[in-house]
N, C-alpha and C. Protein backbone atom coordinates (compact mmCIF):
# COMPACT_ATOMS: atom_id res chain seq x y z
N UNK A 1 -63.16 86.40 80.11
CA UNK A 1 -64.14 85.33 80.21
C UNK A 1 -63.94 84.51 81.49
N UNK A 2 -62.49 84.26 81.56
CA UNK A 2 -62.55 83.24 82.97
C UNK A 2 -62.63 84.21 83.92
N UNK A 3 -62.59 85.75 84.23
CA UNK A 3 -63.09 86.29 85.34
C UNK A 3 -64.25 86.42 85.62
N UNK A 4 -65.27 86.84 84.29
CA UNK A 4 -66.44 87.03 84.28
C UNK A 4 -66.46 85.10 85.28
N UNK A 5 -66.31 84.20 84.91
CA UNK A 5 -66.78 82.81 85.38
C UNK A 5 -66.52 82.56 86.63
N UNK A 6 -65.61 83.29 87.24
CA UNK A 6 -64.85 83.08 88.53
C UNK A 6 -65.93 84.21 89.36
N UNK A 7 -66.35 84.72 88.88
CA UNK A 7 -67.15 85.98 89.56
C UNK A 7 -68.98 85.30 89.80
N UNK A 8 -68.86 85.27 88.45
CA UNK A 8 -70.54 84.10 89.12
C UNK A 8 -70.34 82.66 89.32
N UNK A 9 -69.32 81.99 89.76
CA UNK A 9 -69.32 80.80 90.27
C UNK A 9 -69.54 81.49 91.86
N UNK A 10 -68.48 82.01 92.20
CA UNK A 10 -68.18 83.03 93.60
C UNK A 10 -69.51 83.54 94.04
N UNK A 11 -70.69 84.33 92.90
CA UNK A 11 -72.09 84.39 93.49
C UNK A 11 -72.88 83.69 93.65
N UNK A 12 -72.73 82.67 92.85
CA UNK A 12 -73.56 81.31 92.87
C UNK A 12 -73.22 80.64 94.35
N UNK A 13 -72.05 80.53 94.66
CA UNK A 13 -71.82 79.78 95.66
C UNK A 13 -72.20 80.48 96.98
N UNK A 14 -72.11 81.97 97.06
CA UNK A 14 -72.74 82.38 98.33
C UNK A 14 -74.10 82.00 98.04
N UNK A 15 -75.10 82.34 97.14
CA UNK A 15 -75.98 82.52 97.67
C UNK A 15 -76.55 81.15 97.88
N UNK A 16 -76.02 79.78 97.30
CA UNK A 16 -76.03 78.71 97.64
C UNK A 16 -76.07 78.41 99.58
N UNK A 17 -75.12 79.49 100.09
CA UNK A 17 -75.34 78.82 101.39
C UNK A 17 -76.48 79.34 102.15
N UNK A 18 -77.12 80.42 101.37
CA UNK A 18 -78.24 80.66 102.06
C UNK A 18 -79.42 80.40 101.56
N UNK A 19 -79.40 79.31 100.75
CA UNK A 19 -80.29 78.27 100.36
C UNK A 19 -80.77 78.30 98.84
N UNK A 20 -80.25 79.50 97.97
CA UNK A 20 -80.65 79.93 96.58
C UNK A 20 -79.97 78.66 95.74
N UNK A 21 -80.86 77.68 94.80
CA UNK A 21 -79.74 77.27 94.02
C UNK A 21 -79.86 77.98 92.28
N UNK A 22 -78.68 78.60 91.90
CA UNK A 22 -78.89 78.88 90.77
C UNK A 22 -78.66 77.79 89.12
N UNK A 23 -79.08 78.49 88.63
CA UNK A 23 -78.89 76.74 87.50
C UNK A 23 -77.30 77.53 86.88
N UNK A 24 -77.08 76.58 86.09
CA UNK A 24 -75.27 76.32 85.68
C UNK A 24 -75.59 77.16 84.06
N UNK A 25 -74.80 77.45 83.83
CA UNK A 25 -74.71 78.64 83.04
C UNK A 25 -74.85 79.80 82.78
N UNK A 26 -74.10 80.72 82.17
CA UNK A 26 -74.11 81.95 82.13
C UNK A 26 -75.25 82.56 82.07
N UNK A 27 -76.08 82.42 80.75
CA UNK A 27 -77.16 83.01 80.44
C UNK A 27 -78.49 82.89 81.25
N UNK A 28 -78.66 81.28 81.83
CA UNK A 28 -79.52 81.15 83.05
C UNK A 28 -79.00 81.54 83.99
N UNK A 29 -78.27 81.87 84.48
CA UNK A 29 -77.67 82.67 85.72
C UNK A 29 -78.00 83.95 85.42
N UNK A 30 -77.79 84.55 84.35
CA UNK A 30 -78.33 86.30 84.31
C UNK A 30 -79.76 86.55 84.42
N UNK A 31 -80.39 85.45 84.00
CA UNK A 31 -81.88 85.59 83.83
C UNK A 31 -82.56 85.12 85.03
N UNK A 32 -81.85 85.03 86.28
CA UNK A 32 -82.42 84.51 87.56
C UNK A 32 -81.82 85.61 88.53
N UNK A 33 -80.88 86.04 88.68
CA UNK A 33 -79.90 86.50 89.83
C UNK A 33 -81.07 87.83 90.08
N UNK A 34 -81.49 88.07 89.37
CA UNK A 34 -82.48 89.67 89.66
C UNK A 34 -83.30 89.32 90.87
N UNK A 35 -84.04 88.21 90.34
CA UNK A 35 -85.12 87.24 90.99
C UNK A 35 -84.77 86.98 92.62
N UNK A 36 -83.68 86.14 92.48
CA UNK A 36 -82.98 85.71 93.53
C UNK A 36 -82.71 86.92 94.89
N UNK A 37 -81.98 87.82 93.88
CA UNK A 37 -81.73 88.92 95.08
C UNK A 37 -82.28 89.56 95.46
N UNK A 38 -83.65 89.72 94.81
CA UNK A 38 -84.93 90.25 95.60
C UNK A 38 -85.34 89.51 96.25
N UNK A 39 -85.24 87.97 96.21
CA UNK A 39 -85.83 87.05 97.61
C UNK A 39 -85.41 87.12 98.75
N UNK A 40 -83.89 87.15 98.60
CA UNK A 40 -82.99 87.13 99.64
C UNK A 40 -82.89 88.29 100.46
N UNK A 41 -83.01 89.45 99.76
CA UNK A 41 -83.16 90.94 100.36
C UNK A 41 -83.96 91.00 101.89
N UNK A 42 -85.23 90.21 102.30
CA UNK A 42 -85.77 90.41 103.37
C UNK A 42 -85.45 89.40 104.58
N UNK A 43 -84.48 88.99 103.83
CA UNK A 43 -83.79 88.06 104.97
C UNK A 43 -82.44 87.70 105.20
N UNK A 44 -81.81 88.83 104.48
CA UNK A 44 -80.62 88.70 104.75
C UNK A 44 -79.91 90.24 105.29
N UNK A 45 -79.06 90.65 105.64
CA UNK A 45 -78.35 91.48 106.20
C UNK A 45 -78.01 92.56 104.53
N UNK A 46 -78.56 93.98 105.38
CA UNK A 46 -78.26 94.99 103.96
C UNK A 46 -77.51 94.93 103.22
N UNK A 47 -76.43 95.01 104.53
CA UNK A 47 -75.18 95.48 104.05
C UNK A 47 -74.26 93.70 102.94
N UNK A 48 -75.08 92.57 103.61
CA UNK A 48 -74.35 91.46 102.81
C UNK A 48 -75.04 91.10 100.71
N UNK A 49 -76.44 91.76 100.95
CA UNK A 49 -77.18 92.08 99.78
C UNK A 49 -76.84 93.29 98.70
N UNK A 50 -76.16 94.43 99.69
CA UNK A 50 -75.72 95.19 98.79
C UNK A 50 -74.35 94.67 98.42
N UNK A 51 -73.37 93.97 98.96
CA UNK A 51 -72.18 93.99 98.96
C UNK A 51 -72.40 92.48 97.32
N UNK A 52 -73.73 91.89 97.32
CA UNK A 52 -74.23 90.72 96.26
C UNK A 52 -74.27 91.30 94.97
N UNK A 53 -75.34 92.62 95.06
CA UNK A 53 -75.54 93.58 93.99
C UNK A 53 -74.57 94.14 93.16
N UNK A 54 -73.59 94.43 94.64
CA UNK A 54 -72.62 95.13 93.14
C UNK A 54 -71.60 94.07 93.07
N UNK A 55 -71.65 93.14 92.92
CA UNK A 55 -70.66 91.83 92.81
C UNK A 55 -71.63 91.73 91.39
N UNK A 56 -72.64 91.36 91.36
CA UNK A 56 -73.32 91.24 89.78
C UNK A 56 -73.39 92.77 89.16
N UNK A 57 -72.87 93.49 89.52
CA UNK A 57 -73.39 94.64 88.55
C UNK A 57 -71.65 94.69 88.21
N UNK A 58 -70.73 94.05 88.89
CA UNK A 58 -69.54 94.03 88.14
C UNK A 58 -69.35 93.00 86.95
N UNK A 59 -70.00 92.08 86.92
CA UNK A 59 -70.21 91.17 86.34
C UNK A 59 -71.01 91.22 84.98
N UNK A 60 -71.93 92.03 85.02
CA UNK A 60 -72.81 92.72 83.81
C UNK A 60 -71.47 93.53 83.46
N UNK A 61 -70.54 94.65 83.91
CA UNK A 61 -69.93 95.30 82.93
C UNK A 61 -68.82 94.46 82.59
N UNK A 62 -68.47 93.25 83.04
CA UNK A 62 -67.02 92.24 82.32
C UNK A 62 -68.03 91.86 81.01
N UNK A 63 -69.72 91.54 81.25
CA UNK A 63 -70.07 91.05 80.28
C UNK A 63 -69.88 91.73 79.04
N UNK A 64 -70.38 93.08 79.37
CA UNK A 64 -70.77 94.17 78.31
C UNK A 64 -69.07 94.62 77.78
N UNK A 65 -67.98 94.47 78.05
CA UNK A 65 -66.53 94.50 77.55
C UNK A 65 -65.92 93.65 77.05
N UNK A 66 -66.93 92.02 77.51
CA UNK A 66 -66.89 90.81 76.52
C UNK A 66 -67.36 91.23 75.04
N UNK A 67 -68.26 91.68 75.03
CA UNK A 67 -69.69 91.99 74.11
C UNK A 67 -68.82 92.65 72.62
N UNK A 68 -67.91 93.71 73.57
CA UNK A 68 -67.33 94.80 73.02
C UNK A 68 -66.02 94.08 71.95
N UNK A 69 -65.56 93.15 72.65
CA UNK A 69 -64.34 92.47 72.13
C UNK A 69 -64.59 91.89 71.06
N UNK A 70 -66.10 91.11 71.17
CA UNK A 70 -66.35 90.13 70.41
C UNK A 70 -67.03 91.05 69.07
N UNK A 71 -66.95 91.98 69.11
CA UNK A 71 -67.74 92.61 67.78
C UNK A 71 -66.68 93.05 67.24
N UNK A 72 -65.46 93.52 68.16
CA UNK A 72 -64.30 94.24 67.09
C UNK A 72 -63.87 92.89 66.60
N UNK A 73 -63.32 91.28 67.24
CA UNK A 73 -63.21 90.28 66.39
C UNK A 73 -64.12 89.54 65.22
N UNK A 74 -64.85 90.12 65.49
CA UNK A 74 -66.32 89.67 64.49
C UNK A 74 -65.85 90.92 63.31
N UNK A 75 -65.49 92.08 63.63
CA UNK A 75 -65.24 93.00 62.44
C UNK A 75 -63.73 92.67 61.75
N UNK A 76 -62.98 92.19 62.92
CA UNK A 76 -61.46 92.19 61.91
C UNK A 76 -61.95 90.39 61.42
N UNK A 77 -62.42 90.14 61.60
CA UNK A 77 -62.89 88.58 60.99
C UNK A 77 -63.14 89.15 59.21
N UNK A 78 -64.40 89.36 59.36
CA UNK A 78 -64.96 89.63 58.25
C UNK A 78 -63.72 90.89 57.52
N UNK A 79 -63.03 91.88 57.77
CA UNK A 79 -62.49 92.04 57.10
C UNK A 79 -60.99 91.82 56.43
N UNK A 80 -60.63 90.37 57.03
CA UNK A 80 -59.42 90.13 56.78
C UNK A 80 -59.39 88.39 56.26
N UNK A 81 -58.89 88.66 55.26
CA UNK A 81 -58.84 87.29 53.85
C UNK A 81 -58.36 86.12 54.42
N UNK A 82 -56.96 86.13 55.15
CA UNK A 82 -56.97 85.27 55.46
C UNK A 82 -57.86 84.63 56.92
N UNK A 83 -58.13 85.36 57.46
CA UNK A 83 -59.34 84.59 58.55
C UNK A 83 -60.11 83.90 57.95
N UNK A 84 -61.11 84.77 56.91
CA UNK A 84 -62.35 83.65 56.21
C UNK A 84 -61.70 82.62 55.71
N UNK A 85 -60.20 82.74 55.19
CA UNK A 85 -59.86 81.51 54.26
C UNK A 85 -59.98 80.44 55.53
N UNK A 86 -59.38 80.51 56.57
CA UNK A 86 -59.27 79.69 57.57
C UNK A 86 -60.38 79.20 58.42
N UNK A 87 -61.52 80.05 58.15
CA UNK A 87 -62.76 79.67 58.65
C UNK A 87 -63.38 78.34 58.14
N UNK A 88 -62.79 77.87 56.87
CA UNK A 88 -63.23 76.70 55.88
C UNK A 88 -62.86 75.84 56.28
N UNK A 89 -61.89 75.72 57.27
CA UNK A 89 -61.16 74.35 57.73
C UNK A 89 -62.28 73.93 59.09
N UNK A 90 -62.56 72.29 59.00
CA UNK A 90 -63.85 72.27 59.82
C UNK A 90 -62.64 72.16 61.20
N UNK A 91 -63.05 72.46 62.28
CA UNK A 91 -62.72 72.82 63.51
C UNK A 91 -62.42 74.19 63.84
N UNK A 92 -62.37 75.02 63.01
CA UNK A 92 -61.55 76.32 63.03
C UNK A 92 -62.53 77.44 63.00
N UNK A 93 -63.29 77.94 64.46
CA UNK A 93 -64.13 79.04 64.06
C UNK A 93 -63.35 80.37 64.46
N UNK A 94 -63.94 81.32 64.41
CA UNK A 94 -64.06 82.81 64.92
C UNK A 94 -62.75 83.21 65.38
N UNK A 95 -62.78 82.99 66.64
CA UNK A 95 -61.21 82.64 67.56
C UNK A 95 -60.25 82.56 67.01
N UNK A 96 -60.54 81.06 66.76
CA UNK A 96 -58.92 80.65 65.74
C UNK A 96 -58.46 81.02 64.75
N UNK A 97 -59.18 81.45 64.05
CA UNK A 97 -58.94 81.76 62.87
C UNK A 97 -58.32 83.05 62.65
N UNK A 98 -59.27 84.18 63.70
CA UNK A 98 -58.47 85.73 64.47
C UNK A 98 -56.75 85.10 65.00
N UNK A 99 -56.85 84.66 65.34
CA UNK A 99 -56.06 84.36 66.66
C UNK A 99 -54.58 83.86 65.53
N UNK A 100 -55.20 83.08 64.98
CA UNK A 100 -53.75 82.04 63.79
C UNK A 100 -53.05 83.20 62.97
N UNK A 101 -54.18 83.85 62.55
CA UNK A 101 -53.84 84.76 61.60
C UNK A 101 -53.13 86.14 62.36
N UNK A 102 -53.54 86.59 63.05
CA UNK A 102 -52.72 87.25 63.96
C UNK A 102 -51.25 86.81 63.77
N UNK A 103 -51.07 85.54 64.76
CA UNK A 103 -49.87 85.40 65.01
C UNK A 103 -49.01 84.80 64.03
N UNK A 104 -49.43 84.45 63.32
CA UNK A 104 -48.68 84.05 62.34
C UNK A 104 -47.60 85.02 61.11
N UNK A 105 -48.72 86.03 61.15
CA UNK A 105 -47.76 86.53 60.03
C UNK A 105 -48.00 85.66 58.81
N UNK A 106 -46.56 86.12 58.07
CA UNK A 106 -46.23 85.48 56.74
C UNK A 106 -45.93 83.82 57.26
N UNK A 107 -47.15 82.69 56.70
CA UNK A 107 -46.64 81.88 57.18
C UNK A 107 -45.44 81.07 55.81
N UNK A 108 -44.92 81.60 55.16
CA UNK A 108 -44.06 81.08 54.31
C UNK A 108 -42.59 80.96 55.22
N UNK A 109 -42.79 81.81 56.16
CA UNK A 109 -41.43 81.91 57.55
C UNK A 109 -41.29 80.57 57.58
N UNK A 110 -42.02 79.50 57.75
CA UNK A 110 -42.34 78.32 58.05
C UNK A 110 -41.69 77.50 57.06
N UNK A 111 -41.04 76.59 57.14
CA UNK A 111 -40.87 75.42 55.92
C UNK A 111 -42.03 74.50 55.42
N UNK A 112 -42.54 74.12 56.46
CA UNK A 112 -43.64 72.99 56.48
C UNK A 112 -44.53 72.82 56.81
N UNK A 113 -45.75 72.16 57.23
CA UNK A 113 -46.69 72.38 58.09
C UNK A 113 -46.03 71.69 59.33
N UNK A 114 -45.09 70.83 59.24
CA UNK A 114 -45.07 70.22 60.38
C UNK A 114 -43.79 70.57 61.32
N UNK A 115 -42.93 71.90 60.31
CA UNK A 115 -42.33 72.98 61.46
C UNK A 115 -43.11 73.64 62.13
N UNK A 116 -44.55 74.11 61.08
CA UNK A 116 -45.16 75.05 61.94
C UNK A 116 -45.72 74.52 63.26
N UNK A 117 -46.28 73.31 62.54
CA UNK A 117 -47.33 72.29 63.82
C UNK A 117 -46.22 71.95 65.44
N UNK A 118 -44.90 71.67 65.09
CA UNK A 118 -43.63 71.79 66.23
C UNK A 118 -43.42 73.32 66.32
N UNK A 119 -43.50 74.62 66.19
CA UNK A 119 -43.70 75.63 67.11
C UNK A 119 -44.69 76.16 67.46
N UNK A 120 -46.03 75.20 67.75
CA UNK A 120 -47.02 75.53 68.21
C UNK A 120 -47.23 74.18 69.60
N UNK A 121 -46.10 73.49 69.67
CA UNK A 121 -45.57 72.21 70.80
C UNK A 121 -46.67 71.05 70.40
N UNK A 122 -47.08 70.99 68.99
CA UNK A 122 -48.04 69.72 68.55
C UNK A 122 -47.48 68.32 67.76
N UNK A 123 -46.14 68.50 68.12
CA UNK A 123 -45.81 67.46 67.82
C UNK A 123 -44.79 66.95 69.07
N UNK A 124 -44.51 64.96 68.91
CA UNK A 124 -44.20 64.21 70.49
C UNK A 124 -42.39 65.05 70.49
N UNK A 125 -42.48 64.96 71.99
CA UNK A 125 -40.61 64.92 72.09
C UNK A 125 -40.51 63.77 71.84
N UNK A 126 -39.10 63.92 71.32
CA UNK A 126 -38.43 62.63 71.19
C UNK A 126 -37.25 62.33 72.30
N UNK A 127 -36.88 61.19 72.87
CA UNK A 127 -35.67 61.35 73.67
C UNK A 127 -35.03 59.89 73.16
N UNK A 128 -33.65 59.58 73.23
CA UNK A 128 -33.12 58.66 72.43
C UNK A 128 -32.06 58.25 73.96
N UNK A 129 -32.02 57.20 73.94
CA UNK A 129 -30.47 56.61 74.44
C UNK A 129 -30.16 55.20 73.57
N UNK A 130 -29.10 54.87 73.52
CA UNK A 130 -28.45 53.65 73.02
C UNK A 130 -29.08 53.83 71.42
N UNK A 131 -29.19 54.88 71.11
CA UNK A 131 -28.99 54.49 69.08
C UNK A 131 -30.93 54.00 69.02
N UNK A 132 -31.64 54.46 70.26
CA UNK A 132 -33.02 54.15 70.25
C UNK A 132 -33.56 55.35 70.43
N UNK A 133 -34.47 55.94 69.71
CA UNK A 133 -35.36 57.04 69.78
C UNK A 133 -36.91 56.85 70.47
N UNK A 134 -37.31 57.40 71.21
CA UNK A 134 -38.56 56.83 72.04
C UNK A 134 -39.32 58.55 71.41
N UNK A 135 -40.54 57.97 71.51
CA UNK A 135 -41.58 59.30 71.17
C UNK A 135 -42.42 59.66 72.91
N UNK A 136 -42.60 60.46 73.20
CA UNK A 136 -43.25 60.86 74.29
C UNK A 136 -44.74 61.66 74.06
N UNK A 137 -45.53 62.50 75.02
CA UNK A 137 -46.37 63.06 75.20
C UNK A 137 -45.72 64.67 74.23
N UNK A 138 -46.99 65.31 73.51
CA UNK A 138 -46.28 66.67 73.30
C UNK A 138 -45.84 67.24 74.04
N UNK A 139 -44.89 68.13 72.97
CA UNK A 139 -43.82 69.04 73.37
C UNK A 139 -44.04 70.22 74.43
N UNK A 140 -45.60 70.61 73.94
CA UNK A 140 -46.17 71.83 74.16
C UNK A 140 -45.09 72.93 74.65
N UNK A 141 -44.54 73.10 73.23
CA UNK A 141 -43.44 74.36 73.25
C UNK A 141 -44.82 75.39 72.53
N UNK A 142 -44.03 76.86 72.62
CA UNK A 142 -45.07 77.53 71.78
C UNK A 142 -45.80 78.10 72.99
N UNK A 143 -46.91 78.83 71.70
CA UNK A 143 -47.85 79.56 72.39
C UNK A 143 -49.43 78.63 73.29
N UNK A 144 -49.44 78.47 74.16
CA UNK A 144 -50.29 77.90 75.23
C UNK A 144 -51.61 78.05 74.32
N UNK A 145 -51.78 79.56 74.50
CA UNK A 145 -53.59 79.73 73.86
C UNK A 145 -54.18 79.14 72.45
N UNK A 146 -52.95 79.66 71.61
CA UNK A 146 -53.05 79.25 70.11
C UNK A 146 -53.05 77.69 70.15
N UNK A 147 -51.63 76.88 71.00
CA UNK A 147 -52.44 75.37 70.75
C UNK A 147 -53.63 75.27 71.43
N UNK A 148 -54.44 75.05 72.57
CA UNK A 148 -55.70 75.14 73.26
C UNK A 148 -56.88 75.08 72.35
N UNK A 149 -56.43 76.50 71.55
CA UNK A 149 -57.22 76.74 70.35
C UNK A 149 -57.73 75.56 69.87
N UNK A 150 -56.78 74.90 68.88
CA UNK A 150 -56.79 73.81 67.71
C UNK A 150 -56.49 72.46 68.56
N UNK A 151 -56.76 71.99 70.36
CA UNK A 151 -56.89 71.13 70.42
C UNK A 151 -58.43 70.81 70.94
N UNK A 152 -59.20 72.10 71.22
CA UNK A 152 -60.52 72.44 71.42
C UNK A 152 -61.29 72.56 69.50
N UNK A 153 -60.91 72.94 68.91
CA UNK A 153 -61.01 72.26 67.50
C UNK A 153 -60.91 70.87 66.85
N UNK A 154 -59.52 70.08 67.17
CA UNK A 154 -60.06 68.91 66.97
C UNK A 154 -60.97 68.26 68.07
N UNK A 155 -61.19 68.60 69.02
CA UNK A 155 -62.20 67.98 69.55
C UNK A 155 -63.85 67.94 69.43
N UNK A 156 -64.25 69.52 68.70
CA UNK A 156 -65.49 69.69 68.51
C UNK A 156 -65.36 68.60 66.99
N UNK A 157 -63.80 68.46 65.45
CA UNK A 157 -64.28 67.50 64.68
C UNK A 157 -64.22 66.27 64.79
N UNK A 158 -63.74 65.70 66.21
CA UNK A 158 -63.97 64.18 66.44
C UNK A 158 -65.29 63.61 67.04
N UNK A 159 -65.73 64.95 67.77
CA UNK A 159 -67.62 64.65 68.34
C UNK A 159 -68.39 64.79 67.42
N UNK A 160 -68.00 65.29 66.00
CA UNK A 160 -69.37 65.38 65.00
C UNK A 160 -69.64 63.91 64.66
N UNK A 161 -70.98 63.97 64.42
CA UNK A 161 -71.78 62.54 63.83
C UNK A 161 -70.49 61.60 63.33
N UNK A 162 -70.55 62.17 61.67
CA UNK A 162 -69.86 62.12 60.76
C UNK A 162 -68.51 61.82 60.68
N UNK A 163 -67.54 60.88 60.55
CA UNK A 163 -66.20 60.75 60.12
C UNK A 163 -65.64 60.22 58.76
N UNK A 164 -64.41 60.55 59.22
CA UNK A 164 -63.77 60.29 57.85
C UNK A 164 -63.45 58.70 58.21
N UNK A 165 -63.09 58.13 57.10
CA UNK A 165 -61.88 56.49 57.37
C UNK A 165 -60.81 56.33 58.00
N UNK A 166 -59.99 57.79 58.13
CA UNK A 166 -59.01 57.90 58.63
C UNK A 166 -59.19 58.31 60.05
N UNK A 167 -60.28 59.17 60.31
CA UNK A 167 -60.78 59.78 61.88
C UNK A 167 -61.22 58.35 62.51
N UNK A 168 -61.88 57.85 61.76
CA UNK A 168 -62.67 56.61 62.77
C UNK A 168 -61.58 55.24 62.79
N UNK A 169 -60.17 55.21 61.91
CA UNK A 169 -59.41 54.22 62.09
C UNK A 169 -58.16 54.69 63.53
N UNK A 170 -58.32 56.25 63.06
CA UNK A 170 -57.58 56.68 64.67
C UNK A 170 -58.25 56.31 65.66
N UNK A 171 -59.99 56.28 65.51
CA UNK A 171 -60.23 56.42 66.85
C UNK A 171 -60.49 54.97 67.25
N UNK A 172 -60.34 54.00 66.82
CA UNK A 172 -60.45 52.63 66.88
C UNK A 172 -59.15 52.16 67.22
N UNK A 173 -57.72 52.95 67.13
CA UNK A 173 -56.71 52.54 67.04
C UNK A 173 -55.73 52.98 68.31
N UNK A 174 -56.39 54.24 68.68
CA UNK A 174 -56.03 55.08 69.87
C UNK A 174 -57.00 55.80 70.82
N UNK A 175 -56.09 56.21 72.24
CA UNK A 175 -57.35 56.44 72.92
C UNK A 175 -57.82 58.47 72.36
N UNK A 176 -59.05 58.15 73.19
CA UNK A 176 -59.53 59.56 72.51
C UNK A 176 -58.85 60.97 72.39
N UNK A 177 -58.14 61.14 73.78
CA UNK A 177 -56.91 62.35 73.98
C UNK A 177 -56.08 62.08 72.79
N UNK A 178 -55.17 60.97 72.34
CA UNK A 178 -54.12 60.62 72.01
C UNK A 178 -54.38 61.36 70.50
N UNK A 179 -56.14 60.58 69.96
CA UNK A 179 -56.55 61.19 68.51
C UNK A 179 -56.77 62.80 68.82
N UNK A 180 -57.56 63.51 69.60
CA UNK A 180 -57.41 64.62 69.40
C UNK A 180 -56.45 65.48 69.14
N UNK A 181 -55.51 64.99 69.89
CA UNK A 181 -53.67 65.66 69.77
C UNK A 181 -53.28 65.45 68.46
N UNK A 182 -53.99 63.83 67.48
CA UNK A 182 -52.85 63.84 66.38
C UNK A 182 -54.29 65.01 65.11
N UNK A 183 -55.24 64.95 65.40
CA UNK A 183 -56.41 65.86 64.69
C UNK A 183 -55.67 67.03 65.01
N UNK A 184 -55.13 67.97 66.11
CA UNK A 184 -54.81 69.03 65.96
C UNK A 184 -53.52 69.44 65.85
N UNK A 185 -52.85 68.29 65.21
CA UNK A 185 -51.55 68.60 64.49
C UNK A 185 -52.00 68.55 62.72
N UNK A 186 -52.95 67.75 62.46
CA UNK A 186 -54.07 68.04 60.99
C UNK A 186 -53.86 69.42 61.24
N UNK A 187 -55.00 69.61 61.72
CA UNK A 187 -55.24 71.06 61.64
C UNK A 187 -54.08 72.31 61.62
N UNK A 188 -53.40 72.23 62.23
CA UNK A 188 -52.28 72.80 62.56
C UNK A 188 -51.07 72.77 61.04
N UNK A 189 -51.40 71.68 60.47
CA UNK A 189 -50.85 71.35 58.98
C UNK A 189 -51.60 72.24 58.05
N UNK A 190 -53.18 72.34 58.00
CA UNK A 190 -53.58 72.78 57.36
C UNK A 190 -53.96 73.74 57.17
N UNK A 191 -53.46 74.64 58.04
CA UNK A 191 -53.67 75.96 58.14
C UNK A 191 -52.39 76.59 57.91
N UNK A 192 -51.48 76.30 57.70
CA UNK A 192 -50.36 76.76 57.29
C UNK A 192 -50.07 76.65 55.62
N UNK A 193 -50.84 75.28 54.98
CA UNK A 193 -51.06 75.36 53.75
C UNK A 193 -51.86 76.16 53.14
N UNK A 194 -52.86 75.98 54.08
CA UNK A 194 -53.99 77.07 53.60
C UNK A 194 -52.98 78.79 53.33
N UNK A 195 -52.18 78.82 54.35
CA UNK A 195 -51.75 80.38 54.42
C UNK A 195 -50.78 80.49 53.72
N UNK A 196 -49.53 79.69 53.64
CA UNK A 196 -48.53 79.36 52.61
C UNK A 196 -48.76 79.54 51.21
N UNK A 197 -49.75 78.65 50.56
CA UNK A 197 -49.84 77.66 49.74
C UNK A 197 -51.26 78.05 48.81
N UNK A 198 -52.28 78.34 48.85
CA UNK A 198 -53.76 77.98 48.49
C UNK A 198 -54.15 79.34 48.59
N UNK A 199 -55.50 79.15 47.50
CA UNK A 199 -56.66 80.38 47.92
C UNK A 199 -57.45 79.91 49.18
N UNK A 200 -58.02 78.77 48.75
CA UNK A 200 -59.04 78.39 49.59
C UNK A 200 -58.85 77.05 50.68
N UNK A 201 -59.42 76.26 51.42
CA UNK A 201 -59.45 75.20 51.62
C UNK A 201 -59.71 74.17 50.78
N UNK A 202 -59.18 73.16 50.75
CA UNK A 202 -59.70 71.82 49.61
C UNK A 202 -59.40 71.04 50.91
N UNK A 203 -60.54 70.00 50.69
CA UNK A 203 -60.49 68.71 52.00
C UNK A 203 -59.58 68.19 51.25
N UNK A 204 -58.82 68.22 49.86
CA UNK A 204 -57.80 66.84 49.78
C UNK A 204 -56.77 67.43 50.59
N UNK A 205 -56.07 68.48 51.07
CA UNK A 205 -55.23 68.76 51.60
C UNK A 205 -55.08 68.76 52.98
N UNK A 206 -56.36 68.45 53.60
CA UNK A 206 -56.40 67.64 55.16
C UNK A 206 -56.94 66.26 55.09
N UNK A 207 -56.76 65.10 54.38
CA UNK A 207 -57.53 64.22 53.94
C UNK A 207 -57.34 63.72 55.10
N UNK A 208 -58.70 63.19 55.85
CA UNK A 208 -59.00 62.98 56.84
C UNK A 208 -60.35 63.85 58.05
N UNK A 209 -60.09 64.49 57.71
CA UNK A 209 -60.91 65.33 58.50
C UNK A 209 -62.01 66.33 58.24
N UNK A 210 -62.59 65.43 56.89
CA UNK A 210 -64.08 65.72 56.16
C UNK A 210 -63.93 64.19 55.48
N UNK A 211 -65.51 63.84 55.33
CA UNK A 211 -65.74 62.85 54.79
C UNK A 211 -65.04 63.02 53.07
C-alpha cells in the first residue's frame, strides 16, 4: 500500500510540473491519469510519456496484488472464529482483527490484559529515582504494526458522534493523543479477554467504549 502511494504521489508530482493537477486520492487519481496522459502526449517528449505509462501500468499491477491480498484476508476473516469474535469490539475491523489473531496465538500465554496490552508497548515506562516513580510517554516495545493497528482504532472510536461517560470524561480531562493511547490500551485489554476468556464481546467488559 505505501508503495502503491509513493508511486502515484511520484506521478502526480511530475505531471504537476507540466501543468496537470491531479485530485488527491487513489480512486480519483485512477479515474483521471488515462485522461491526463493523453493530453500530455502531444506535448511532451515520447520517450518522457512512455517512461509515465509504464510508471502507472506498474501501479495498476501493485493495485491488482493489493486486490489479491485483500480477498485472501477477507477469506481467512470469515473463516476463522476468533477474527469475527474480535470484529465485535468497536474499533477493531478487518486488519486487526486478521492481524491480532494471527499473532497472538493462544492468548491464555498472557496473564492479563494488561501484560498483553505491555507487550504490544501500550502501556507508560516508568522510571523512578529517590523512592519516586515517574510515568512517561509509551513504551512502544512490541510489534510496531499490531500497535498502529489499535491506535488507528481508538482513534476512528473517539471521532464517532457518540460517547461513553468515561470516553468524554477522558477527553475533557486529557489531551486528544494522550486519550487515544489510553482507548488503545481498552482495546488492547479487550481483546485478549475476548480471546482468553469469552464467546463473544459484551460492552461490560470494555466499559467505556460503547455507550
Amino acid at each position: 500500500m505505501k508503495f502503491r502511494i509513493m508511486q502515484t504521489n511520484a506521478l502526480r508530482g511530475l505531471l504537476y510540473e507540466f501543468g496537470e493537477v491531479l485530485p488527491e486520492g487513489y480512486r480519483a487519481f485512477a479515474d483521471n491519469i488515462s485522461a491526463c496522459l493523453a493530453r500530455v502526449a502531444d506535448r511532451l517528449p515520447g520517450l518522457l510519456v512512455d517512461s509515465l505509462r509504464e510508471q502507472w501500468t506498474r501501479v495498476q499491477a501493485i493495485d491488482g496484488e493489493i486486490a489479491v491480498l485483500e480477498r485472501r484476508l477477507a477469506h481467512a476473516f470469515r473463516n476463522n472464529e476468533d477474527c469475527r469474535k474480535l470484529s465485535d469490539i468497536p474499533g477493531v475491523g478487518l486488519l486487526t482483527a486478521t492481524a491480532m489473531a494471527a499473532a497472538i496465538g493462544d492468548a491464555r500465554n498472557f496473564k492479563s490484559g494488561r501484560e498483553f496490552a505491555a507487550w504490544l508497548g501500550l502501556v507508560p515506562r516508568q522510571i523512578g529515582t529517590g523512592g519516586r516513580v515517574r510515568q512517561l510517554g509509551l513504551s512502544k516495545r512490541g510489534d510496531t504494526y499490531l500497535r498502529t493497528l489499535l491506535m488507528h482504532g481508538a482513534r476512528s472510536v473517539l471521532l464517532r458522534g457518540k460517547h461513553s461517560e468515561w470516553l468524554d470524561a477522558l477527553l475533557s480531562r486529557r489531551p486528544f493523543n494522550v486519550a487515544v493511547a489510553a482507548v488503545a490500551n481498552k482495546l488492547a485489554r479487550t481483546i485478549w479477554a475476548v480471546l482468553a476468556h469469552t464467546d463473544r464481546y459484551q460492552p461490560i467488559q470494555a466499559a467505556g467504549l460503547t455507550n
